[in-house]
PDB file of N, CA and C in Angstrom:
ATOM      1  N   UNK A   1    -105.345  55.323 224.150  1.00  0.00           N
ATOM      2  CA  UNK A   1    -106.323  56.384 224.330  1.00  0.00           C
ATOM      3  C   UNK A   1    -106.978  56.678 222.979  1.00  0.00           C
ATOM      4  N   UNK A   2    -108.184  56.248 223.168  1.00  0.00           N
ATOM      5  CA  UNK A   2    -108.800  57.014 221.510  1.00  0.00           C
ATOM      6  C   UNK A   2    -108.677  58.499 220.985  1.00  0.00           C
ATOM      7  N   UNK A   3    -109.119  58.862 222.034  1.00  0.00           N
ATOM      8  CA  UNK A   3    -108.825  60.916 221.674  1.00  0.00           C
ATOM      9  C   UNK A   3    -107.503  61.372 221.590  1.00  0.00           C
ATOM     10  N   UNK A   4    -106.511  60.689 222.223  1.00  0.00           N
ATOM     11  CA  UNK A   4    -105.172  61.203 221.634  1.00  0.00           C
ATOM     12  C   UNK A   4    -104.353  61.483 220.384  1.00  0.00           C
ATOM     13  N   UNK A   5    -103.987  62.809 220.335  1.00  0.00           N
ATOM     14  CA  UNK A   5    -103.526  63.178 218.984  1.00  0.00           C
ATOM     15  C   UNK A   5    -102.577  62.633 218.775  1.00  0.00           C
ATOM     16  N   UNK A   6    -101.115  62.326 219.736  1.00  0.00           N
ATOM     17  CA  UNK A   6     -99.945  61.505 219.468  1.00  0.00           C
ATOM     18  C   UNK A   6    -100.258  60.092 219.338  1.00  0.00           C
ATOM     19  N   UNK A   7    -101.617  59.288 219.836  1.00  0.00           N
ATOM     20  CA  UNK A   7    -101.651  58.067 219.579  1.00  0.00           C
ATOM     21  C   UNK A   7    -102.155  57.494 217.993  1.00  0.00           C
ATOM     22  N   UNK A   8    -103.110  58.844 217.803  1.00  0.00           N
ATOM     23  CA  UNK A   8    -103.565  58.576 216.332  1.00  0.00           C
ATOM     24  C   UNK A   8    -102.187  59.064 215.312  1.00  0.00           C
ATOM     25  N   UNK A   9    -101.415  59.363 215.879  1.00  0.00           N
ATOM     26  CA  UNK A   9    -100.207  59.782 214.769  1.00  0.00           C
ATOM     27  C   UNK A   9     -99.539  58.317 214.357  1.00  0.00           C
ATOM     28  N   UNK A  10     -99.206  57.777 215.659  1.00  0.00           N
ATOM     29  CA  UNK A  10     -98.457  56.456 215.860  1.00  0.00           C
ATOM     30  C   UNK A  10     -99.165  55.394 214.928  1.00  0.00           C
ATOM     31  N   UNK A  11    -100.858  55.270 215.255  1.00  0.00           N
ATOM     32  CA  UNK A  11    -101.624  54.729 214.124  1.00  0.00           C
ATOM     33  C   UNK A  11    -101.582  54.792 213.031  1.00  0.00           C
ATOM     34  N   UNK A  12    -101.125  56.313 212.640  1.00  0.00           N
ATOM     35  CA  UNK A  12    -100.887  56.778 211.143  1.00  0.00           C
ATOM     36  C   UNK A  12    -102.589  57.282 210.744  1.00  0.00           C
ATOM     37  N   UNK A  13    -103.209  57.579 211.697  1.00  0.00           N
ATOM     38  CA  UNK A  13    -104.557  57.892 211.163  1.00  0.00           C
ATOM     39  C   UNK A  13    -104.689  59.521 211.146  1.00  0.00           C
ATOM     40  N   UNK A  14    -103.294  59.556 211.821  1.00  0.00           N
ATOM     41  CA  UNK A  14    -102.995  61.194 211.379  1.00  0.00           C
ATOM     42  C   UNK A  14    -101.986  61.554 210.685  1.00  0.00           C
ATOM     43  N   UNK A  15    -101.763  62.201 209.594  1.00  0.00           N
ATOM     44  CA  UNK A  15    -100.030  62.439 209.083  1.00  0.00           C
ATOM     45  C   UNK A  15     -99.099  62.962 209.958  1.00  0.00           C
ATOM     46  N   UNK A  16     -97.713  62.255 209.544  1.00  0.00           N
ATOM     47  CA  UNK A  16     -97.103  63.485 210.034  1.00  0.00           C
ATOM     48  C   UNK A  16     -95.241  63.363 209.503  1.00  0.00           C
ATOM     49  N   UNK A  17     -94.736  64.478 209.555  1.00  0.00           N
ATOM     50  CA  UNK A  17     -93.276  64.301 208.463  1.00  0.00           C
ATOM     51  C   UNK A  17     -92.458  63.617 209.910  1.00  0.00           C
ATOM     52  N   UNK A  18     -92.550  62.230 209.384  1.00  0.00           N
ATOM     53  CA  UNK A  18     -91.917  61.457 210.259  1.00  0.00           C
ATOM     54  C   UNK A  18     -90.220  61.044 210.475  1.00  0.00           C
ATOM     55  N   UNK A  19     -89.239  61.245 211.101  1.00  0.00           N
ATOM     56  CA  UNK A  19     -88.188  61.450 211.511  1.00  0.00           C
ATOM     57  C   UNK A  19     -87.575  60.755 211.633  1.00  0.00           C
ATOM     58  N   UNK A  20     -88.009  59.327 212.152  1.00  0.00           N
ATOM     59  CA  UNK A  20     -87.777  58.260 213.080  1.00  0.00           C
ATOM     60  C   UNK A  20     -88.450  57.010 213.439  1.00  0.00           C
ATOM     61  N   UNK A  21     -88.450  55.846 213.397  1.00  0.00           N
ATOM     62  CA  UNK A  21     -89.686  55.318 214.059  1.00  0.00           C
ATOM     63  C   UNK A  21     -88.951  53.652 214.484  1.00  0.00           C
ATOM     64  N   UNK A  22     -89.342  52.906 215.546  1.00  0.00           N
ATOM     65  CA  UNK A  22     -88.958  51.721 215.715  1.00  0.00           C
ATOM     66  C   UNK A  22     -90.032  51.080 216.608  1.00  0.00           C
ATOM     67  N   UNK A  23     -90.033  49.784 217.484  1.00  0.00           N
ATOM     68  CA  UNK A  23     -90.636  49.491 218.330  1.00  0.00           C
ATOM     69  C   UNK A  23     -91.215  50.039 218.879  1.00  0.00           C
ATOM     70  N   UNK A  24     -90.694  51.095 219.702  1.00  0.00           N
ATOM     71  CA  UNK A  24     -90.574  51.068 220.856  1.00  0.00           C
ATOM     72  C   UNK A  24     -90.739  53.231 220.621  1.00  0.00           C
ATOM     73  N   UNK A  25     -90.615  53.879 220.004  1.00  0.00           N
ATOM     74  CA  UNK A  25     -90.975  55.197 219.926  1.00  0.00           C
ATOM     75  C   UNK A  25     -90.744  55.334 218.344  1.00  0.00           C
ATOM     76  N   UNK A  26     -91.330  56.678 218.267  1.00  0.00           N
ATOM     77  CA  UNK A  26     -91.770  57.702 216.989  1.00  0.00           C
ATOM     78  C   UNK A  26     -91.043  59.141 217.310  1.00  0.00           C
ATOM     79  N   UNK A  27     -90.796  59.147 216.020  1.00  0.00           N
ATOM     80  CA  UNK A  27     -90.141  61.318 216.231  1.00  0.00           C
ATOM     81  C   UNK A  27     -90.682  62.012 215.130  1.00  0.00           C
ATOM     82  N   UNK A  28     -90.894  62.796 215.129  1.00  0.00           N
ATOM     83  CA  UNK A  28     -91.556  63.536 214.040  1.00  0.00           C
ATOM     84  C   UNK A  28     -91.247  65.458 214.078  1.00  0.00           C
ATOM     85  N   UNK A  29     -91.131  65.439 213.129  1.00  0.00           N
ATOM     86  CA  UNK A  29     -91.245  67.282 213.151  1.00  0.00           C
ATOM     87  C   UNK A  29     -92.321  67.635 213.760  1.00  0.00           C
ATOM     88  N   UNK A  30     -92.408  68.967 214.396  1.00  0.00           N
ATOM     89  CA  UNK A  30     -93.271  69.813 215.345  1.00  0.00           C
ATOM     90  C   UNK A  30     -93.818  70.484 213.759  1.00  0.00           C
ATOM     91  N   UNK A  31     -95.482  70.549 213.987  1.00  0.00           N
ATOM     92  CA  UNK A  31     -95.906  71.222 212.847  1.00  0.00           C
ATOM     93  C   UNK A  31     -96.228  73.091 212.951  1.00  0.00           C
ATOM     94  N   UNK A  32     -95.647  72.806 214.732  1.00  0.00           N
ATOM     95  CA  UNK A  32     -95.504  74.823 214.389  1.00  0.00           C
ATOM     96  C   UNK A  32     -93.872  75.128 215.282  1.00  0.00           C
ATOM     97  N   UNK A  33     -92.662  74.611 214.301  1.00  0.00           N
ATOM     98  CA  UNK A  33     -91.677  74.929 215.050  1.00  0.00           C
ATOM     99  C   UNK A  33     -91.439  76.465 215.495  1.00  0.00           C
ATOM    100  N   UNK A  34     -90.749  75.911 216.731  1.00  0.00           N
ATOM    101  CA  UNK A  34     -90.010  77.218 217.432  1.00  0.00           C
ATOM    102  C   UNK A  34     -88.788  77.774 217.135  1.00  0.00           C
ATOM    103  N   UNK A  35     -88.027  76.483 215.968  1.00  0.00           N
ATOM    104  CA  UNK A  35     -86.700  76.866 216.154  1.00  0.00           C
ATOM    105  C   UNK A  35     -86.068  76.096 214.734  1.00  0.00           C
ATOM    106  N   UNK A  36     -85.218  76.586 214.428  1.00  0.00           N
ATOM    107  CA  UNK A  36     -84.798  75.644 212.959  1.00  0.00           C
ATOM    108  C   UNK A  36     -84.693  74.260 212.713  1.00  0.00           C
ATOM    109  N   UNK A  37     -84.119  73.822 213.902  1.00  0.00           N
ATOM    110  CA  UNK A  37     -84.664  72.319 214.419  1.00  0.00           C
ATOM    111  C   UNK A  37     -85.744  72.160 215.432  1.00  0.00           C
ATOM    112  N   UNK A  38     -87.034  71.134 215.037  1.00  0.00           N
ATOM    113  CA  UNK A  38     -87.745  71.041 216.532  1.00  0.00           C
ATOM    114  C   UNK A  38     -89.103  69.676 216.201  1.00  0.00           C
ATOM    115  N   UNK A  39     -88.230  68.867 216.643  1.00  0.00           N
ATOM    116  CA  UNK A  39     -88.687  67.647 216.439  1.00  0.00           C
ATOM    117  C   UNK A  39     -89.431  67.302 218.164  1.00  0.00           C
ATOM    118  N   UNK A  40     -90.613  65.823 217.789  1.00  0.00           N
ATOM    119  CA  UNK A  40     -90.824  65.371 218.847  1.00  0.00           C
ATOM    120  C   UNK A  40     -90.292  63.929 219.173  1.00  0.00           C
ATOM    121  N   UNK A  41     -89.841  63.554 219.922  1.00  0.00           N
ATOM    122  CA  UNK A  41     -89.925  61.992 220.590  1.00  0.00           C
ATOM    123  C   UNK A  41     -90.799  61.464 221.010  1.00  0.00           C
ATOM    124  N   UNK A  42     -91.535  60.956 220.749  1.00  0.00           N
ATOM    125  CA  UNK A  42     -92.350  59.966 221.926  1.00  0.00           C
ATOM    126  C   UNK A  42     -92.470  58.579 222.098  1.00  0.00           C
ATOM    127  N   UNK A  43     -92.760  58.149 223.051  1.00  0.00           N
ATOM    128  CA  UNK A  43     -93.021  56.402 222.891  1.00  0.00           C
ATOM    129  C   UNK A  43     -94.139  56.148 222.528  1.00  0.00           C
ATOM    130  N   UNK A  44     -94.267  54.742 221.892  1.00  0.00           N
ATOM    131  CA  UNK A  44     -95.326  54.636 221.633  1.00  0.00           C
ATOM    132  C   UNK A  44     -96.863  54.236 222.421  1.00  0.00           C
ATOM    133  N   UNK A  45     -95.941  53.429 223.907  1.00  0.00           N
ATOM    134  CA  UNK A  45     -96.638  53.258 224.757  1.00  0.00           C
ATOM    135  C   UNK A  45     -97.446  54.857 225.749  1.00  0.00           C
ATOM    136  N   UNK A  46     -98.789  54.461 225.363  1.00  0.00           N
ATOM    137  CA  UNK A  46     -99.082  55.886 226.053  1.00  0.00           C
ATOM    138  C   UNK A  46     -99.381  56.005 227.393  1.00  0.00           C
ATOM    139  N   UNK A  47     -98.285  56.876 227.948  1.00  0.00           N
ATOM    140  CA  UNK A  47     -97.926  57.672 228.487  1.00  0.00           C
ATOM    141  C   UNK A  47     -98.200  58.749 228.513  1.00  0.00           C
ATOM    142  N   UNK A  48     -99.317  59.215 230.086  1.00  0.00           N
ATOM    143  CA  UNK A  48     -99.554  60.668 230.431  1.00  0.00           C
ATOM    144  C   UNK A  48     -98.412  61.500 230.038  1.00  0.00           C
ATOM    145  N   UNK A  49     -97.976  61.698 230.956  1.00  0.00           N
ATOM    146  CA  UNK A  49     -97.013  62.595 231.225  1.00  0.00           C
ATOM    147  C   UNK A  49     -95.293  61.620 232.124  1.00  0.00           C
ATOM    148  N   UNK A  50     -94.519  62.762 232.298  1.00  0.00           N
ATOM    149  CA  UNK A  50     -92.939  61.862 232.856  1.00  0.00           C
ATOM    150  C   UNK A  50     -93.342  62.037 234.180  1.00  0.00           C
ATOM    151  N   UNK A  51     -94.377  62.317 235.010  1.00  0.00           N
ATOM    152  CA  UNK A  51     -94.687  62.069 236.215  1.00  0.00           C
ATOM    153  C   UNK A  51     -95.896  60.754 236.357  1.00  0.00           C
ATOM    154  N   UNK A  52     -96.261  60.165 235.254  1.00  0.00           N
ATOM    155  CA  UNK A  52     -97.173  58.800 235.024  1.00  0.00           C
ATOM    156  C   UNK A  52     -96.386  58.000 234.860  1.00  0.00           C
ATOM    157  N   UNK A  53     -95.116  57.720 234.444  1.00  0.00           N
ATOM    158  CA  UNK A  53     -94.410  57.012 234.156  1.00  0.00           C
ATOM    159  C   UNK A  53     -93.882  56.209 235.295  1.00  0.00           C
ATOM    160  N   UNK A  54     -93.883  54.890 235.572  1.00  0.00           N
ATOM    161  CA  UNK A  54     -93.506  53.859 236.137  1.00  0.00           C
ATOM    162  C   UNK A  54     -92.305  53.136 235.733  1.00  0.00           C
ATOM    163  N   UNK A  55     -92.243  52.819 237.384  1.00  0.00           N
ATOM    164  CA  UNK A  55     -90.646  51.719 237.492  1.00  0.00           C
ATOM    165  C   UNK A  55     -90.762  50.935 235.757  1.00  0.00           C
ATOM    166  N   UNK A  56     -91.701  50.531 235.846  1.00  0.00           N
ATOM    167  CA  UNK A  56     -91.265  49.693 234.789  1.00  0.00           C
ATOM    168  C   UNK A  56     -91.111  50.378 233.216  1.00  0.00           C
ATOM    169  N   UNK A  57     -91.290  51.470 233.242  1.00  0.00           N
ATOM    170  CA  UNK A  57     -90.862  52.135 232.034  1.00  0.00           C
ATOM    171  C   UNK A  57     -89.633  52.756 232.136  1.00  0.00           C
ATOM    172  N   UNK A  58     -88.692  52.741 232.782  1.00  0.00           N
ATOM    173  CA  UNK A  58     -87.449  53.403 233.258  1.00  0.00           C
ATOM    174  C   UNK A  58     -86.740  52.667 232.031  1.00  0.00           C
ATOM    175  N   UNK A  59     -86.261  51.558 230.965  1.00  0.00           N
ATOM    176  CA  UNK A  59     -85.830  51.027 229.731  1.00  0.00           C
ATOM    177  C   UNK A  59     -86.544  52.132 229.224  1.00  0.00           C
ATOM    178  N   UNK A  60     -87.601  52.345 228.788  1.00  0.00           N
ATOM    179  CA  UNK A  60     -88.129  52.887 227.799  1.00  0.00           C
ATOM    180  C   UNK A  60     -87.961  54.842 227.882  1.00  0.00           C
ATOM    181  N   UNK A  61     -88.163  55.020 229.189  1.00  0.00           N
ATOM    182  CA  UNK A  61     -87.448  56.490 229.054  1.00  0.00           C
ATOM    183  C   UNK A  61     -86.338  56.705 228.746  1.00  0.00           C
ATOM    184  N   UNK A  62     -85.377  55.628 229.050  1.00  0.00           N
ATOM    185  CA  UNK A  62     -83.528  55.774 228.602  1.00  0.00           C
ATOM    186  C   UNK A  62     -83.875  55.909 227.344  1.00  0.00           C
ATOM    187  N   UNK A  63     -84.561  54.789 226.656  1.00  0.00           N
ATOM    188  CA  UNK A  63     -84.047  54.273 224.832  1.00  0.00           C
ATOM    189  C   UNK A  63     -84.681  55.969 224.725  1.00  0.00           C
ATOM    190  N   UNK A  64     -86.115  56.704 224.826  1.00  0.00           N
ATOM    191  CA  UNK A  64     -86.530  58.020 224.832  1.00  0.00           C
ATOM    192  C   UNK A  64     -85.259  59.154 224.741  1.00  0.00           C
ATOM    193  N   UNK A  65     -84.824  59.141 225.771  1.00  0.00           N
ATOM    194  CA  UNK A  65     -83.822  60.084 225.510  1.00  0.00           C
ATOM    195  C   UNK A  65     -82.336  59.872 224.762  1.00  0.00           C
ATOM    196  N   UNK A  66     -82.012  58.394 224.838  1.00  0.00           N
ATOM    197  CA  UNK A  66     -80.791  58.456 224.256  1.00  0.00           C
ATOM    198  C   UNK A  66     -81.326  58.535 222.687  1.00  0.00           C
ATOM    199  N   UNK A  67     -82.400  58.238 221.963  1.00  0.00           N
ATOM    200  CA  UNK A  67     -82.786  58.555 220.843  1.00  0.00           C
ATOM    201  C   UNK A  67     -83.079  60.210 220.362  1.00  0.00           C
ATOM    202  N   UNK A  68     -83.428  60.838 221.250  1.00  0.00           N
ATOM    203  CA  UNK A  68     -83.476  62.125 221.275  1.00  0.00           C
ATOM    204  C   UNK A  68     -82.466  62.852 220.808  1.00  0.00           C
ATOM    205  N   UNK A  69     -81.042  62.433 222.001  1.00  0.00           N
ATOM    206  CA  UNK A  69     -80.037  63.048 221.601  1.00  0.00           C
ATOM    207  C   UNK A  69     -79.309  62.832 219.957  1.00  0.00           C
ATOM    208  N   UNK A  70     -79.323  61.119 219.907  1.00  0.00           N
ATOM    209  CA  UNK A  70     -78.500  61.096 218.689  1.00  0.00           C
ATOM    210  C   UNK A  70     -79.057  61.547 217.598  1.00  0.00           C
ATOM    211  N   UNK A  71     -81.021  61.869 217.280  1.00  0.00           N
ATOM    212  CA  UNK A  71     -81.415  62.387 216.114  1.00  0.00           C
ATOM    213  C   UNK A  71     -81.046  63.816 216.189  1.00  0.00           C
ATOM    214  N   UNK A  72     -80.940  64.318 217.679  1.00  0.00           N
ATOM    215  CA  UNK A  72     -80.418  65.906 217.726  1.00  0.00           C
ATOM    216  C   UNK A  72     -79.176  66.058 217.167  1.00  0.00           C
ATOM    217  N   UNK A  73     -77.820  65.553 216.779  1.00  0.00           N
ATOM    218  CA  UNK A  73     -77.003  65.487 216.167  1.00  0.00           C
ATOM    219  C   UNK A  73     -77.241  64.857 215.536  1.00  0.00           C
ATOM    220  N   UNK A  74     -78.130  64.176 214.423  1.00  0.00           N
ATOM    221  CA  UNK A  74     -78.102  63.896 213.020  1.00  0.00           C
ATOM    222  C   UNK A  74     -78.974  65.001 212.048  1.00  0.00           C
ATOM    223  N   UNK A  75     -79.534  65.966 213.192  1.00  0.00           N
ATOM    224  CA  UNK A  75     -80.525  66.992 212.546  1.00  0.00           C
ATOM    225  C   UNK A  75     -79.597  68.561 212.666  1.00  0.00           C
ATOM    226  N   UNK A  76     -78.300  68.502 212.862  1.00  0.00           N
ATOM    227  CA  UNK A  76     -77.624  69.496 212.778  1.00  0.00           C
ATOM    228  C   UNK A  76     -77.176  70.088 214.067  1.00  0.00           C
ATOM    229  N   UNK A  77     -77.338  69.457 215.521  1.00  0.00           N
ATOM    230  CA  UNK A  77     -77.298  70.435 216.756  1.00  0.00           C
ATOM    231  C   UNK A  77     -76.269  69.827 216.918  1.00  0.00           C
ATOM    232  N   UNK A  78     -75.675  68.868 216.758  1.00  0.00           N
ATOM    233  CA  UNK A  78     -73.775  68.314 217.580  1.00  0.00           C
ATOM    234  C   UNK A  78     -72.952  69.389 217.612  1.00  0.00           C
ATOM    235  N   UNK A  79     -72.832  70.279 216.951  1.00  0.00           N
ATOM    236  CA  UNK A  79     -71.719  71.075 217.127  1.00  0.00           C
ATOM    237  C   UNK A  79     -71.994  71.948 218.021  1.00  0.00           C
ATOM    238  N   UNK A  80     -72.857  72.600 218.183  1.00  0.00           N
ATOM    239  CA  UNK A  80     -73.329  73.754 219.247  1.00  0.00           C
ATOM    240  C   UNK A  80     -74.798  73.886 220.431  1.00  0.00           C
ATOM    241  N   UNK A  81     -75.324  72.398 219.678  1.00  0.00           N
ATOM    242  CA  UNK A  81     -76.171  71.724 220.984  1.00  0.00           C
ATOM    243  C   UNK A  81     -77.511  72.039 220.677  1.00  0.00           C
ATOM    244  N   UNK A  82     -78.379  71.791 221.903  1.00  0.00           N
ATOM    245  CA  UNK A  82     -79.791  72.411 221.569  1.00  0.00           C
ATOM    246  C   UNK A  82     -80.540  72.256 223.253  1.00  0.00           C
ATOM    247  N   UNK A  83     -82.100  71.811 222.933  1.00  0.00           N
ATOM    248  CA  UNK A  83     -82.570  72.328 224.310  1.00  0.00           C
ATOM    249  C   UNK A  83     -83.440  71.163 223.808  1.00  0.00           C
ATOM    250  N   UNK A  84     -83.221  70.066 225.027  1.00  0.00           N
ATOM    251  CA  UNK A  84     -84.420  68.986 225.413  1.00  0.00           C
ATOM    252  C   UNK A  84     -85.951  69.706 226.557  1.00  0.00           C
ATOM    253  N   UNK A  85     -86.749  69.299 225.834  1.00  0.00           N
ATOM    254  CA  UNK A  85     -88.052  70.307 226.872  1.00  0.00           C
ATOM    255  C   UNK A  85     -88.987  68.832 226.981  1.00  0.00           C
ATOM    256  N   UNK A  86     -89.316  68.286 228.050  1.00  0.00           N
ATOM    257  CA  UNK A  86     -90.553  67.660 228.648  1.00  0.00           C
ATOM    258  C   UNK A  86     -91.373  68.550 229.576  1.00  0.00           C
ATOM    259  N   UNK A  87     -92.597  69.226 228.404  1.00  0.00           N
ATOM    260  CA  UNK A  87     -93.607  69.417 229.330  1.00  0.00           C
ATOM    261  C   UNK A  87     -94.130  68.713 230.209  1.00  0.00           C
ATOM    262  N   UNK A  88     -95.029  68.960 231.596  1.00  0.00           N
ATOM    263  CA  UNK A  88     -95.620  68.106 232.255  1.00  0.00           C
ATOM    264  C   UNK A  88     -97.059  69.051 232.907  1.00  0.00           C
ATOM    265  N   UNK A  89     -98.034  68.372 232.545  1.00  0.00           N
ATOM    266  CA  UNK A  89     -99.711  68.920 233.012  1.00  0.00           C
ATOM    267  C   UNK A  89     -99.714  70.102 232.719  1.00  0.00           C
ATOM    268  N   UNK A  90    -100.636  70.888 233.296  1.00  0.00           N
ATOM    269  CA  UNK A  90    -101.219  72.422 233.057  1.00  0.00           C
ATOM    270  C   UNK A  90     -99.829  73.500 233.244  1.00  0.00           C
ATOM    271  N   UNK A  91     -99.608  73.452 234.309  1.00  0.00           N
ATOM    272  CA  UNK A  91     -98.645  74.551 234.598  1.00  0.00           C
ATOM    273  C   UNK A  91     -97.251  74.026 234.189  1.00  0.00           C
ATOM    274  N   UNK A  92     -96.869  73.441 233.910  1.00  0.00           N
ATOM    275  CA  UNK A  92     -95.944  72.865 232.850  1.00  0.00           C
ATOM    276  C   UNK A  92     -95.750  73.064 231.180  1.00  0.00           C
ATOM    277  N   UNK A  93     -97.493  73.368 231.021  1.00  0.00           N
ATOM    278  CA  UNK A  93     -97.251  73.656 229.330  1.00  0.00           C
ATOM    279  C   UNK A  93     -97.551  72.526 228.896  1.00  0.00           C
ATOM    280  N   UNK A  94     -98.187  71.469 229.337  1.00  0.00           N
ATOM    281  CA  UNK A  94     -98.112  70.225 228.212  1.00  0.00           C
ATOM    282  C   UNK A  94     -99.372  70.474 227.742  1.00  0.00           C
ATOM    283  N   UNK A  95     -99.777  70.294 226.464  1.00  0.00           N
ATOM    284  CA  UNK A  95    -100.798  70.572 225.269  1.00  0.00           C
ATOM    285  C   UNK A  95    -101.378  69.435 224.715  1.00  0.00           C
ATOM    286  N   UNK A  96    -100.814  68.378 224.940  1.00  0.00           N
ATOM    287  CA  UNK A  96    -101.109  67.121 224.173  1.00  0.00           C
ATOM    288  C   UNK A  96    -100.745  66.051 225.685  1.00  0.00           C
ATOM    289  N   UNK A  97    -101.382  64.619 226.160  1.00  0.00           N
ATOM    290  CA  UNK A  97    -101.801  64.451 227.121  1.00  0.00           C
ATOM    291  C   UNK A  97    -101.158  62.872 226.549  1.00  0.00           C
ATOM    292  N   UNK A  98    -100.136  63.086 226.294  1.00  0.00           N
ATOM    293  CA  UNK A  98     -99.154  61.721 226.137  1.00  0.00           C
ATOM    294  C   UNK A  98     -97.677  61.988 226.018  1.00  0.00           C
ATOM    295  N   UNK A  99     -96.686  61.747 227.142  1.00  0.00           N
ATOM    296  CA  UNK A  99     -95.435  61.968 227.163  1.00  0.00           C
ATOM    297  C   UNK A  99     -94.659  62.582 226.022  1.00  0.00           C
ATOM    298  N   UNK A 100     -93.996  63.485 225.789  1.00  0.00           N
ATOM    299  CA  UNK A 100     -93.011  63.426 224.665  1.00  0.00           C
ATOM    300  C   UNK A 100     -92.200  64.867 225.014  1.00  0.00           C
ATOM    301  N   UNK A 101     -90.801  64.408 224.086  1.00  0.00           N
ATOM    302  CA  UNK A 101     -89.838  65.423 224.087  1.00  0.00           C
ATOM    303  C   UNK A 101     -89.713  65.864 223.218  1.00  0.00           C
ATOM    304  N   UNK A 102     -89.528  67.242 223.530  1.00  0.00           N
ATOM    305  CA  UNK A 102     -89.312  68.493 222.445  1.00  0.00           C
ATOM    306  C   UNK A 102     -88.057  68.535 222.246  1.00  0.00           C
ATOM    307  N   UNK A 103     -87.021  68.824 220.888  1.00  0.00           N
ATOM    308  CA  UNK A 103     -85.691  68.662 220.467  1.00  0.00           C
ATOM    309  C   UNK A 103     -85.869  70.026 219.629  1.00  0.00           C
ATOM    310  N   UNK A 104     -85.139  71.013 220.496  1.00  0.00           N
ATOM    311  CA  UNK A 104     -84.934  72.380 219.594  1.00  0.00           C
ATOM    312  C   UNK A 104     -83.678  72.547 219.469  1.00  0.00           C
ATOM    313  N   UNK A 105     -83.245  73.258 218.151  1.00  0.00           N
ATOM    314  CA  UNK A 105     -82.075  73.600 217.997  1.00  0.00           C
ATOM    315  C   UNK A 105     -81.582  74.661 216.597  1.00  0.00           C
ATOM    316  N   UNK A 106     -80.485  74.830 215.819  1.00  0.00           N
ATOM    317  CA  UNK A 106     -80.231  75.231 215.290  1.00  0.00           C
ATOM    318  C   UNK A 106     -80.359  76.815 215.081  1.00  0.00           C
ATOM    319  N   UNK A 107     -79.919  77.434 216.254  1.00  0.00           N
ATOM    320  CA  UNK A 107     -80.176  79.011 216.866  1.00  0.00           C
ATOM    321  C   UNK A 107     -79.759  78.918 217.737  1.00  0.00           C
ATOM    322  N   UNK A 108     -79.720  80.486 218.803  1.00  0.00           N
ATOM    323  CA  UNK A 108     -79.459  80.529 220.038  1.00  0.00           C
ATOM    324  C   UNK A 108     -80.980  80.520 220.621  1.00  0.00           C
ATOM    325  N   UNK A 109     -81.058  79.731 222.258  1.00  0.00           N
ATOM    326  CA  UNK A 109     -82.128  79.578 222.435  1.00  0.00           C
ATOM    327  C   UNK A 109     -81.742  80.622 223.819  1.00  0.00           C
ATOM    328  N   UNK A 110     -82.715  81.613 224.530  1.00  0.00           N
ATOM    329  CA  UNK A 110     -82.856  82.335 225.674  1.00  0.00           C
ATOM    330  C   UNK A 110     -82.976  81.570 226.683  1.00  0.00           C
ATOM    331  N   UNK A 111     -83.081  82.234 227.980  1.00  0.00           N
ATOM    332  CA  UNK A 111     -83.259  81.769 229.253  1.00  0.00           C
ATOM    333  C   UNK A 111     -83.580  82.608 229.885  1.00  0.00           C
ATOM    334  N   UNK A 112     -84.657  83.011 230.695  1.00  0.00           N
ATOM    335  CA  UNK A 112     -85.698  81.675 230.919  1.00  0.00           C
ATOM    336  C   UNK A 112     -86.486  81.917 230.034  1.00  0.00           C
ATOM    337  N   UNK A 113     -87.348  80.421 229.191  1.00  0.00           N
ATOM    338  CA  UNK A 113     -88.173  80.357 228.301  1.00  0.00           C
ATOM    339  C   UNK A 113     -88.869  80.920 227.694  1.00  0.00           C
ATOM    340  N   UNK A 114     -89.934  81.485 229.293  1.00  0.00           N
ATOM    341  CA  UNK A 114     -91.002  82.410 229.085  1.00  0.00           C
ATOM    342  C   UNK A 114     -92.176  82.028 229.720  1.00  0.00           C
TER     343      UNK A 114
END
């Protein structure tokens, strides 16, 4: 997608304090965190949203989340955890129009959101 902000990140034609990166996804710090930890995941393949996502990306959502978790315990949440968030479309909250997970942590987080 040309207009995408997460695709021009992946390009590097946008900065960003990068976390993570391999084949196959990117993580990066959130540049207006919510929480002492609050990183993003995403793949690099773009991806609407986790309701665009196809049979054949089902590898690539696993490697997505099992990467999620283990940078969430290398960024300080193993001991007392944190909160995985996939927005999805308008009434979901998604802001940016390419899959990705939110990794908050290092606080107590409320319920319900808001």
């Amino acid at each position: 997608m040309n207009d995408c902000l997460f695709c021009k990140i992946i390009k590097g034609e946008i900065p960003s304090k990068k976390l993570y990166e391999d084949d196959d996804i990117i993580a990066f710090y959130d540049i207006d965190p919510k929480a002492p930890v609050h990183f993003l995941v995403i793949p690099k393949k773009h991806i609407e949203n986790i309701m665009e996502a196809g049979k054949e990306d089902e590898r690539l959502l696993g490697v997505l989340l099992a990467r999620a978790a283990s940078l969430a315990q290398e960024t300080g949440c193993e001991d007392r955890g944190g909160r995985f968030v996939i927005n999805c479309k308008e009434d979901g909250a998604q802001s940016v129009n390419h899959l990705h997970v939110h990794v908050l942590g290092g606080r107590a987080l409320g319920w319900p959101p808001g």
